[in-house]
C-alpha atoms as a PDB file:
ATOM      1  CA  UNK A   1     -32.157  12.851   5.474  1.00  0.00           C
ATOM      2  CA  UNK A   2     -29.436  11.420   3.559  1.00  0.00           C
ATOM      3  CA  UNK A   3     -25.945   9.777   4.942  1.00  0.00           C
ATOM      4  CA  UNK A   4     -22.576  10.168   3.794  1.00  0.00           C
ATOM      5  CA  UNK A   5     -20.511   6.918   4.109  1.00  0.00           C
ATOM      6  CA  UNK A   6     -16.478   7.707   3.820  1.00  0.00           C
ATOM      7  CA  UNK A   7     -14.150   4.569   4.222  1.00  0.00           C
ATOM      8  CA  UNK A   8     -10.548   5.818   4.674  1.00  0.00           C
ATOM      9  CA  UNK A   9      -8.018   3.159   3.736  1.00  0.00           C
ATOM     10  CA  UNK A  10      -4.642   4.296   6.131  1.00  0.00           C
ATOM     11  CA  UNK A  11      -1.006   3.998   4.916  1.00  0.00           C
ATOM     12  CA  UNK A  12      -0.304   0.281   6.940  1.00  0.00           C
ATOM     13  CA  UNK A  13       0.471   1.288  10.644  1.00  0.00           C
ATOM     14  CA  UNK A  14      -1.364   4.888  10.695  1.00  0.00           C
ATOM     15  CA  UNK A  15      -4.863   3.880  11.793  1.00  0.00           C
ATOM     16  CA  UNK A  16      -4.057   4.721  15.493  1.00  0.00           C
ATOM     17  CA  UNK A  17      -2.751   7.795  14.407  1.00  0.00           C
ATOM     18  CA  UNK A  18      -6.076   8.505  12.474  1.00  0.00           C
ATOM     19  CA  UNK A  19      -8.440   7.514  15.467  1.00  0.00           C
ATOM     20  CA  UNK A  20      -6.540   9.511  17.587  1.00  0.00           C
ATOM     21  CA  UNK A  21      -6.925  12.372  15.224  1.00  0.00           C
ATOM     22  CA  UNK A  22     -10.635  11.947  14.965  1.00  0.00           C
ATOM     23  CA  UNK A  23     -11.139  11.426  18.697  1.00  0.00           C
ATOM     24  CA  UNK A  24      -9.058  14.562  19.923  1.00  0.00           C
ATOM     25  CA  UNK A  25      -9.403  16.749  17.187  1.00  0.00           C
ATOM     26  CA  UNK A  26     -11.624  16.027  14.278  1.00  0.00           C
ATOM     27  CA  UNK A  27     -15.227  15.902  16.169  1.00  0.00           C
ATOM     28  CA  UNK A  28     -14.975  18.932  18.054  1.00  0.00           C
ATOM     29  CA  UNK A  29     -14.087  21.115  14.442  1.00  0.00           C
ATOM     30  CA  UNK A  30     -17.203  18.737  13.366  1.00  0.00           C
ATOM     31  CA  UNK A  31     -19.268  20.037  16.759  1.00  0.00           C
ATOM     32  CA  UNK A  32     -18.065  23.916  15.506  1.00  0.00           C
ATOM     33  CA  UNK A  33     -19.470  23.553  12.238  1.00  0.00           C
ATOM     34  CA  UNK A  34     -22.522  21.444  13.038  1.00  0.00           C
ATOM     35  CA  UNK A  35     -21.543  18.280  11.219  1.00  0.00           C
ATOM     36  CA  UNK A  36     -23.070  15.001  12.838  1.00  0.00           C
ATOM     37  CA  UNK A  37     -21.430  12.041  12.721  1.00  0.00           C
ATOM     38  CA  UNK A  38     -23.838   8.683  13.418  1.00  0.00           C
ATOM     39  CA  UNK A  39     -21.011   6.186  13.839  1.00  0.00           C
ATOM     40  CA  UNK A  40     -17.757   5.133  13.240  1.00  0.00           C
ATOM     41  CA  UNK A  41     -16.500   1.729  12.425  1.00  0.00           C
ATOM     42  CA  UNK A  42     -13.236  -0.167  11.654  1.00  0.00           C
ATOM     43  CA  UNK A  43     -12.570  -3.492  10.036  1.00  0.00           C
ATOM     44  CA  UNK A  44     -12.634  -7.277  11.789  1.00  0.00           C
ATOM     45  CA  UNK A  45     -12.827  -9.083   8.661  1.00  0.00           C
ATOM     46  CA  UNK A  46     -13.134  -8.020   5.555  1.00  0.00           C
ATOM     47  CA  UNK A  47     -10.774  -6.955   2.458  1.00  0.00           C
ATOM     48  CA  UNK A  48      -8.273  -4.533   4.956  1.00  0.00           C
ATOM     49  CA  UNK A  49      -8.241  -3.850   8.901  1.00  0.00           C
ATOM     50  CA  UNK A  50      -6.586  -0.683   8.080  1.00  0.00           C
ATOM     51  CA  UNK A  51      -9.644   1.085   6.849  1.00  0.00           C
ATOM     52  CA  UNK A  52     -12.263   3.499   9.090  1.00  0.00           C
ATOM     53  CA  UNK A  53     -15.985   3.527   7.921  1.00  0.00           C
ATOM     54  CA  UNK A  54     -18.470   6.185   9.325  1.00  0.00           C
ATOM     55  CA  UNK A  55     -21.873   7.722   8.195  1.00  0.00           C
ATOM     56  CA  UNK A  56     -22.209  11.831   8.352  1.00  0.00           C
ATOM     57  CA  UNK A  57     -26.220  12.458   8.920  1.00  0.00           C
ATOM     58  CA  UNK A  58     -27.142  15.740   6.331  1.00  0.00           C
ATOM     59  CA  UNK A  59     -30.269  17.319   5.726  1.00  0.00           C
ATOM     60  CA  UNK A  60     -29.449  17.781   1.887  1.00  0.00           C
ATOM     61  CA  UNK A  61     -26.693  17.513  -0.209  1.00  0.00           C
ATOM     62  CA  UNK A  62     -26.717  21.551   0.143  1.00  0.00           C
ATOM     63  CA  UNK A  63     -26.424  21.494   3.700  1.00  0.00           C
ATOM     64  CA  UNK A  64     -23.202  19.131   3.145  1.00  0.00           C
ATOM     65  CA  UNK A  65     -21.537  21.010   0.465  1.00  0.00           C
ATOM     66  CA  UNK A  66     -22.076  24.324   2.855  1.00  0.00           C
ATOM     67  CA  UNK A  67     -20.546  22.589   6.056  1.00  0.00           C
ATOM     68  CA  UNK A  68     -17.920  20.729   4.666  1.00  0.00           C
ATOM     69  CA  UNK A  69     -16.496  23.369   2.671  1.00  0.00           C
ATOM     70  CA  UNK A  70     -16.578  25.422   5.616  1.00  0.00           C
ATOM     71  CA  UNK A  71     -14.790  22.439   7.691  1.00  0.00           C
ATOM     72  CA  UNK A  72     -12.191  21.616   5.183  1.00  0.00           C
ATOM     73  CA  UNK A  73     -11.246  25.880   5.133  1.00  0.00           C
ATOM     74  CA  UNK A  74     -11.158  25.914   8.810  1.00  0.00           C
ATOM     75  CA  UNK A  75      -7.887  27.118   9.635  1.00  0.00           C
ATOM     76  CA  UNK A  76      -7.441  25.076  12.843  1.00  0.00           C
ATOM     77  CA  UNK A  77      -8.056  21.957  10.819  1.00  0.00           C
ATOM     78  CA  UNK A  78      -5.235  22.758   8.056  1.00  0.00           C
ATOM     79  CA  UNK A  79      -3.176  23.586  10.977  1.00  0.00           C
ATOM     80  CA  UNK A  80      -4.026  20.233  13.075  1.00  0.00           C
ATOM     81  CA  UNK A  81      -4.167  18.224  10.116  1.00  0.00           C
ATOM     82  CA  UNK A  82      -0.650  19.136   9.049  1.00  0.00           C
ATOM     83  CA  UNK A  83       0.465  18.939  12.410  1.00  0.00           C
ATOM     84  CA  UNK A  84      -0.738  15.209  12.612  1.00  0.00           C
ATOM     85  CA  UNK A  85       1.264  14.535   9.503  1.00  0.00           C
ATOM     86  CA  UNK A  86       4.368  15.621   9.905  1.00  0.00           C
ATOM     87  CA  UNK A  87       5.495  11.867  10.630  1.00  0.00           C
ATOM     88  CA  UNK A  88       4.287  11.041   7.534  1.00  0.00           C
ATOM     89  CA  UNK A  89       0.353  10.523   5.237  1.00  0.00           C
ATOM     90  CA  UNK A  90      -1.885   9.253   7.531  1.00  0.00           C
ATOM     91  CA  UNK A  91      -4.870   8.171   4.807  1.00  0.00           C
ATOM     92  CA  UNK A  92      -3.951   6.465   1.536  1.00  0.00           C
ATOM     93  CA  UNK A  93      -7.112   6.800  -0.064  1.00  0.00           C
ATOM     94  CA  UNK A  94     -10.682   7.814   0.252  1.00  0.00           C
ATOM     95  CA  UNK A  95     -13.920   7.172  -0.818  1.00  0.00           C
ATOM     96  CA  UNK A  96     -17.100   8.152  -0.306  1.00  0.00           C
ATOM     97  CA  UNK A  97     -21.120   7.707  -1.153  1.00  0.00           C
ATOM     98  CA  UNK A  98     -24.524   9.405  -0.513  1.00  0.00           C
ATOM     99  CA  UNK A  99     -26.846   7.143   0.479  1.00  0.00           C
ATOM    100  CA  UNK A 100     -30.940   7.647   1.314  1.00  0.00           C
ATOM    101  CA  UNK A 101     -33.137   5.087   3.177  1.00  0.00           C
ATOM    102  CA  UNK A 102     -35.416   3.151   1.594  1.00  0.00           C
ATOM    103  CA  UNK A 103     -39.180   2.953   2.736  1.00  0.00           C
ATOM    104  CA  UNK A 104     -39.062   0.414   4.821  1.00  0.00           C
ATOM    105  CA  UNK A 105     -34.836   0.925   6.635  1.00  0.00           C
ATOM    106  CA  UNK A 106     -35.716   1.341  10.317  1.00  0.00           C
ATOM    107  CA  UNK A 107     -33.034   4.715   9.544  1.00  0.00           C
ATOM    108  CA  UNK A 108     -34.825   7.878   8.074  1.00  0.00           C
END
């Protein structure tokens, strides 16, 4: 098992409109294409409250490249995500890393 982390840094004002998008729309096109999120967090303190952190759960990095490819080609997602951005960019930026548990992280 391996996690994804993704941090998404939102153009100032637009994280509401990015956990809306996640809550109403995002997860279920996850749900279709078996992608499992295992949590979601924003910012208290740290260098910017207008980022979102979560951790995708994959199998392999196959299994990833497979689903997300297949996510990010879903047609209802270009549709909703345009849709959702028609106001304006939502995320300024985006990162991401792969990350595997150690021996001894009470996560496998």
């Amino acid at each position: 098992m391996i996690h994804e982390l993704r941090i998404y840094r939102c153009v100032p004002g637009r994280l509401p409109v990015l956990l809306k998008r996640f809550e109403t729309i995002t997860l279920k096109l996850w749900e279709k294409h078996g992608i499992r999120q295992a949590g979601f967090w924003t910012t208290v303190v740290g260098e910017s409250n207008q980022d979102l952190h979560y951790l995708l759960a994959w199998d392999s990095l196959a299994e990833r490249e497979a689903k997300w490819t297949a996510f990010q080609h879903d047609p209802e997602w270009i549709a909703k995500r345009a849709e959702t951005e028609k106001d304006g960019p939502i995320v300024a930026n985006i990162t991401n890393a792969f990350l595997q548990p150690t021996a001894f992280s009470a996560v496998k």
